[in-house]
Protein backbone atom coordinates (compact mmCIF):
# COMPACT_ATOMS: atom_id res chain seq x y z
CA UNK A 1 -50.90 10.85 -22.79
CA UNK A 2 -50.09 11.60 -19.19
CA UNK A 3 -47.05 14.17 -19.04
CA UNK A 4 -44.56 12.51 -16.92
CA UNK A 5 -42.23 15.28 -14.88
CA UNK A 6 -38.23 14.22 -15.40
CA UNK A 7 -36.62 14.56 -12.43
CA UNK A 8 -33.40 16.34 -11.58
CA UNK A 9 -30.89 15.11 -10.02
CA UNK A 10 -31.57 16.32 -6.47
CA UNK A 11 -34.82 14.55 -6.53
CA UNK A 12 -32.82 10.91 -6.98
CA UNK A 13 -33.24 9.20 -3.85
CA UNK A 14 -30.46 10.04 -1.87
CA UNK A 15 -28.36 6.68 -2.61
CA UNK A 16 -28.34 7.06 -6.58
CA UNK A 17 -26.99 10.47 -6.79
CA UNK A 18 -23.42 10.62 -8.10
CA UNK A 19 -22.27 12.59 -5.42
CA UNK A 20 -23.80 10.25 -2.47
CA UNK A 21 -23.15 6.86 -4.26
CA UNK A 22 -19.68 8.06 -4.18
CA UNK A 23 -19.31 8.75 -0.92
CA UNK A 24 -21.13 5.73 -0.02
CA UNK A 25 -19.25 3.33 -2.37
CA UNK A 26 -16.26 4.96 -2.99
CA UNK A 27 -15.51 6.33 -7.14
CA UNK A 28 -15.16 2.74 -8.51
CA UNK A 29 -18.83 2.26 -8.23
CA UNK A 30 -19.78 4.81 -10.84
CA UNK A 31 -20.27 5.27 -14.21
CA UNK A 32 -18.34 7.64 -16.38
CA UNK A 33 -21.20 9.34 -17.24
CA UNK A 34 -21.50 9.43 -12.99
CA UNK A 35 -18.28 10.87 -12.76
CA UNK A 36 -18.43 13.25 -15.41
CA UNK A 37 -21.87 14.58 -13.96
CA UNK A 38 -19.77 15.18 -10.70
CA UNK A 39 -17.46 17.46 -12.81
CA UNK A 40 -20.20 19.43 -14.19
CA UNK A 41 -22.52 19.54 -11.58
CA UNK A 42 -26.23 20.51 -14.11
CA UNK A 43 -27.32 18.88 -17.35
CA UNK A 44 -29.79 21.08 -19.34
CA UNK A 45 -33.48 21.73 -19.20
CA UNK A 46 -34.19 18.30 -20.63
CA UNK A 47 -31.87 15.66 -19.69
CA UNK A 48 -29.97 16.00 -15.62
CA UNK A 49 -26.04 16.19 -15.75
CA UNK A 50 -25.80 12.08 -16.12
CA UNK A 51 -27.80 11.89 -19.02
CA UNK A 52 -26.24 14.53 -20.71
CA UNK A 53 -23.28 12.87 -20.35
CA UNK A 54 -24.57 9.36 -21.71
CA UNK A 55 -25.45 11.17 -24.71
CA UNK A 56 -21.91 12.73 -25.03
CA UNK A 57 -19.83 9.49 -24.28
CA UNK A 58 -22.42 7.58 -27.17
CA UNK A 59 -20.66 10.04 -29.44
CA UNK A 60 -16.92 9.11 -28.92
CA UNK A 61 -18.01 5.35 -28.78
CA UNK A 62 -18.19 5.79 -24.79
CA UNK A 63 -14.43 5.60 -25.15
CA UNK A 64 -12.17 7.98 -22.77
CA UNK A 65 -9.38 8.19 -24.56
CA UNK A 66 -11.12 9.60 -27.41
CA UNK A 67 -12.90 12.18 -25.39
CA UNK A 68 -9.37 13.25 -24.50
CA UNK A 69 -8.77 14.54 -27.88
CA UNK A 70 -11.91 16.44 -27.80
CA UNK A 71 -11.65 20.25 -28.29
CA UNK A 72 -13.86 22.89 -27.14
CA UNK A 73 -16.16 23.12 -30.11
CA UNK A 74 -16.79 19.20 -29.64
CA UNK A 75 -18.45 20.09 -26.21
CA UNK A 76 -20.11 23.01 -27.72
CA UNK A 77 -22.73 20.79 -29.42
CA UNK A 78 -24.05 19.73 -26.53
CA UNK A 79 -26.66 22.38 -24.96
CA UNK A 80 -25.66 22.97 -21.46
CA UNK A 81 -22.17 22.42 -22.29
CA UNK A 82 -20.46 25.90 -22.48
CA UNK A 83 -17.16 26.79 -21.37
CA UNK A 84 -16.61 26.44 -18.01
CA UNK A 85 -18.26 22.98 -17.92
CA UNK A 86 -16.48 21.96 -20.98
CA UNK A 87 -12.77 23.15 -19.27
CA UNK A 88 -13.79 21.17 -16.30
CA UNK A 89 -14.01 17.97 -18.29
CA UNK A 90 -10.97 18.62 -20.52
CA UNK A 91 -8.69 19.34 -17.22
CA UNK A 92 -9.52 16.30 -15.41
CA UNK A 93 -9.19 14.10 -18.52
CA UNK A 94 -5.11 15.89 -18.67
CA UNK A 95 -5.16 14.78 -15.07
CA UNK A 96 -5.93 11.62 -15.79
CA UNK A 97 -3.39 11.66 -18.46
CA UNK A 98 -0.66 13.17 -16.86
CA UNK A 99 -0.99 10.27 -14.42
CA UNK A 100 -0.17 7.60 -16.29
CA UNK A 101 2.88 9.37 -17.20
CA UNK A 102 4.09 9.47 -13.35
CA UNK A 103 6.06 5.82 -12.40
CA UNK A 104 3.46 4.27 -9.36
CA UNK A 105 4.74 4.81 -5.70
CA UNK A 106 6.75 1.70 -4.54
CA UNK A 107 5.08 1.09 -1.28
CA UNK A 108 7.38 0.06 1.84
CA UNK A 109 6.74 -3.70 2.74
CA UNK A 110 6.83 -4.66 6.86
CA UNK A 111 7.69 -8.14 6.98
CA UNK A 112 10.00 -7.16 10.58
CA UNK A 113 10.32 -5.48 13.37
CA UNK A 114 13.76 -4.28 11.59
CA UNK A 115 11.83 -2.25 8.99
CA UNK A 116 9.75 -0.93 11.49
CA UNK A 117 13.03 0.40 13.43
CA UNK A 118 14.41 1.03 9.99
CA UNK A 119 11.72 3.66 9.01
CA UNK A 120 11.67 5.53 12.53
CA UNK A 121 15.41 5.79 13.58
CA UNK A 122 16.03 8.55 11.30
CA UNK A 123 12.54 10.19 12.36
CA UNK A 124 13.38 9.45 16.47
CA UNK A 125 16.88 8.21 17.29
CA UNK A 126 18.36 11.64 18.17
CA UNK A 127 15.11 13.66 19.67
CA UNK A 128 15.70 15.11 23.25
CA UNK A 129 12.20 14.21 23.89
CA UNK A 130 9.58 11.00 23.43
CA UNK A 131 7.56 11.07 20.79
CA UNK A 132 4.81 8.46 20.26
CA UNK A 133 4.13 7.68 16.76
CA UNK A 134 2.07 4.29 14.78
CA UNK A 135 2.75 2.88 11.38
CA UNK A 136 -0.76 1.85 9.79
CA UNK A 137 -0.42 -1.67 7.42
CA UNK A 138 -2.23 -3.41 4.89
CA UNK A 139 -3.16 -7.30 5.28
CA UNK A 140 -0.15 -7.67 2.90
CA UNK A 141 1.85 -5.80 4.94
CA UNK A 142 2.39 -2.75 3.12
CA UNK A 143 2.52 0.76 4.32
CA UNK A 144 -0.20 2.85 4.67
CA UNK A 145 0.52 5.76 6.13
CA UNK A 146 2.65 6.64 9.58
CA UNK A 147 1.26 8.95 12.05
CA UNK A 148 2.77 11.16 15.04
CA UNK A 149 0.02 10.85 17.99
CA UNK A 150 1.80 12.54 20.79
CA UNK A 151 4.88 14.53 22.05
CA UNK A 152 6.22 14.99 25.52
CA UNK A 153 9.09 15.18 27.84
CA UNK A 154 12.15 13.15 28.31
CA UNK A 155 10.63 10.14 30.02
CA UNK A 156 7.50 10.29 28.53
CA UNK A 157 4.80 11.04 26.40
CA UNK A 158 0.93 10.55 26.21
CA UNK A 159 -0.82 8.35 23.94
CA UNK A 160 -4.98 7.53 23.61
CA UNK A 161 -5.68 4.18 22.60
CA UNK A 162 -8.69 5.47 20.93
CA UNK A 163 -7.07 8.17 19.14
CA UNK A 164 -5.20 4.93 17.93
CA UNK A 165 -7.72 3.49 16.63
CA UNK A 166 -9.85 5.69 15.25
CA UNK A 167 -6.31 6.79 13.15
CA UNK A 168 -6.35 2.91 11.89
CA UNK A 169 -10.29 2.46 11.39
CA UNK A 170 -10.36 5.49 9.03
CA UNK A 171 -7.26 5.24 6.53
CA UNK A 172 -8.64 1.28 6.57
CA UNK A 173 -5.69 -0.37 8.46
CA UNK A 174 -5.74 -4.17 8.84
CA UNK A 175 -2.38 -3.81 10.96
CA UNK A 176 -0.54 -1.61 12.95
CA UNK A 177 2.43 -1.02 14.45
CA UNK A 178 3.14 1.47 17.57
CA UNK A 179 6.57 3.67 17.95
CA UNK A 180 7.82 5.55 20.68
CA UNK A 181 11.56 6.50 21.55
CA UNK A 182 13.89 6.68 24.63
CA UNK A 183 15.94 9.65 24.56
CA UNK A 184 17.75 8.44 27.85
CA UNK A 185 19.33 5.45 24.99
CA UNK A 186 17.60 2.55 27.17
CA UNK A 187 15.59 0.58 24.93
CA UNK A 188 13.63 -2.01 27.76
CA UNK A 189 9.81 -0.69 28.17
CA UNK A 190 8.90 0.72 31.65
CA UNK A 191 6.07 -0.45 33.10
CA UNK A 192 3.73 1.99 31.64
CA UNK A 193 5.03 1.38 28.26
CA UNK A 194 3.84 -2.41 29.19
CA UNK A 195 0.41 -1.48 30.26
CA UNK A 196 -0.20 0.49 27.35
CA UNK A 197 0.87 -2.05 24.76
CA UNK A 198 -1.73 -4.57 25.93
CA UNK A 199 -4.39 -2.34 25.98
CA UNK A 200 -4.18 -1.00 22.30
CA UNK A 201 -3.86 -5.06 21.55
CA UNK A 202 -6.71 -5.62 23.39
CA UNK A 203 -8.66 -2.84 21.48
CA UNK A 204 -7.02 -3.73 18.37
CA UNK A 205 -8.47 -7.30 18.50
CA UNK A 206 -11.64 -6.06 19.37
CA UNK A 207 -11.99 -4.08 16.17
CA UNK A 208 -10.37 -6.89 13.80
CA UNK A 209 -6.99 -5.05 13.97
CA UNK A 210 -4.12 -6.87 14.28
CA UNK A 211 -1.21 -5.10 16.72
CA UNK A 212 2.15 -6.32 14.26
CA UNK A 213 4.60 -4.80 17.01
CA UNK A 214 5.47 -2.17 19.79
CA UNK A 215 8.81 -0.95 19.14
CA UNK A 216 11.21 1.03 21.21
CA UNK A 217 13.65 3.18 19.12
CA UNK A 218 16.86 4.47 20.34
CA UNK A 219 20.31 5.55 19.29
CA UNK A 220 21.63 2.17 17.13
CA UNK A 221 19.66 -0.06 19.12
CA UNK A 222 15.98 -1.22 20.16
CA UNK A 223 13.67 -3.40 21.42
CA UNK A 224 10.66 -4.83 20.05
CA UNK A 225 7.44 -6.03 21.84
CA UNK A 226 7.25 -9.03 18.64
CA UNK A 227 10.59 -10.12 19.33
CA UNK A 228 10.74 -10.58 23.17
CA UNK A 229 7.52 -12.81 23.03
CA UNK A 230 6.40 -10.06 24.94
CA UNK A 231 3.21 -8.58 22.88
């Protein structure tokens, strides 16, 4: 019989090891045996890290929760399992645990130019200085994440629209929102505020973004691009 050589893991092509597919296709694409092989990194001399860790999850009924009761001597049947390996496994199954212990994050929903103002007064209203800021959205409208771009002076500040968008393309923003403030407490946009509000529109559109508002924040008041027809 012709000997066939198993491969190790390295040798996959590049697009089925765990490590790449995840990167490529983000964690929900893998296995558990896939993400446990991440965690331990080697199998043994005759089965790679995934295998080995088919062969462990067929023993607890491929069933998580029971691996989470699983002691060291458990692992410690498994050749190529010793202790470090085994530790790895066991702290990010508490992990996991200790997670679904912790209440989920109520996420801020934008449904105004209001909330927008509402999230960056306290951040903006009372700074001697501009500072340029964008609130990245969800297609449902939830917060992503909020991001300071650029500080300056006390009529004005800086801001790159690609800088902008790169920001948006890489957390995976459907929508954004743009923030600056006027420390001299007039909300109305200057003309440069103007110009640069339809060009990160313009961009926006052209990468599928949508631009929800521009808004201006000052001391108990502002103004908002959305609102003034005006975006």
């Amino acid at each position: 019989m012709e000997n066939v050589r198993k491969l190790s893991i390295n040798q996959w092509a590049e697009f089925d090891r765990p490590r790449e597919k995840m990167m490529n296709l983000g964690s929900e694409s893998l296995s558990d045996a896939e993400l446990l092989a991440i965690l331990i990194g080697s199998g043994n001399r005759e089965e790679n890290a995934v295998e080995l860790m088919r062969r462990l999850l067929s023993q607890c009924d491929n069933n998580l929760n029971i691996l989470a009761k699983w002691e060291m001597n458990d692992f410690a049947r498994f050749k190529g399992l010793g202790p470090a390996k085994s530790i790895s496994i066991m702290a990010a199954l508490e992990l996991g645990r200790r997670r679904k212990d912790i209440p989920a994050i109520k996420k801020n929903k934008i449904t105004s130019p209001i909330d927008v103002y509402q999230i960056f007064s306290p951040l903006l209203a009372d700074l001697p200085h501009e500072e340029f800021w964008i609130l990245l959205l969800s297609q449902a409208g939830y917060v992503i994440d909020k991001i300071k771009i650029s500080s300056g002076g006390i009529d004005g500040t800086y801001a790159d629209v690609r800088i902008i968008l790169r920001e948006a393309i890489l957390r995976r923003a459907t929508q954004l929102a743009v923030v600056h403030n006027h420390p001299s407490g007039n909300p109305r946009p200057s003309s440069q505020d103007i110009k640069l509000t339809q060009s990160i529109r313009k961009a926006s559109e052209m990468m599928n973004i949508r631009m929800f508002d521009h808004v201006i924040v000052c001391d108990s008041k502002y103004y908002s691009f959305a609102d003034e027809g005006t975006l």
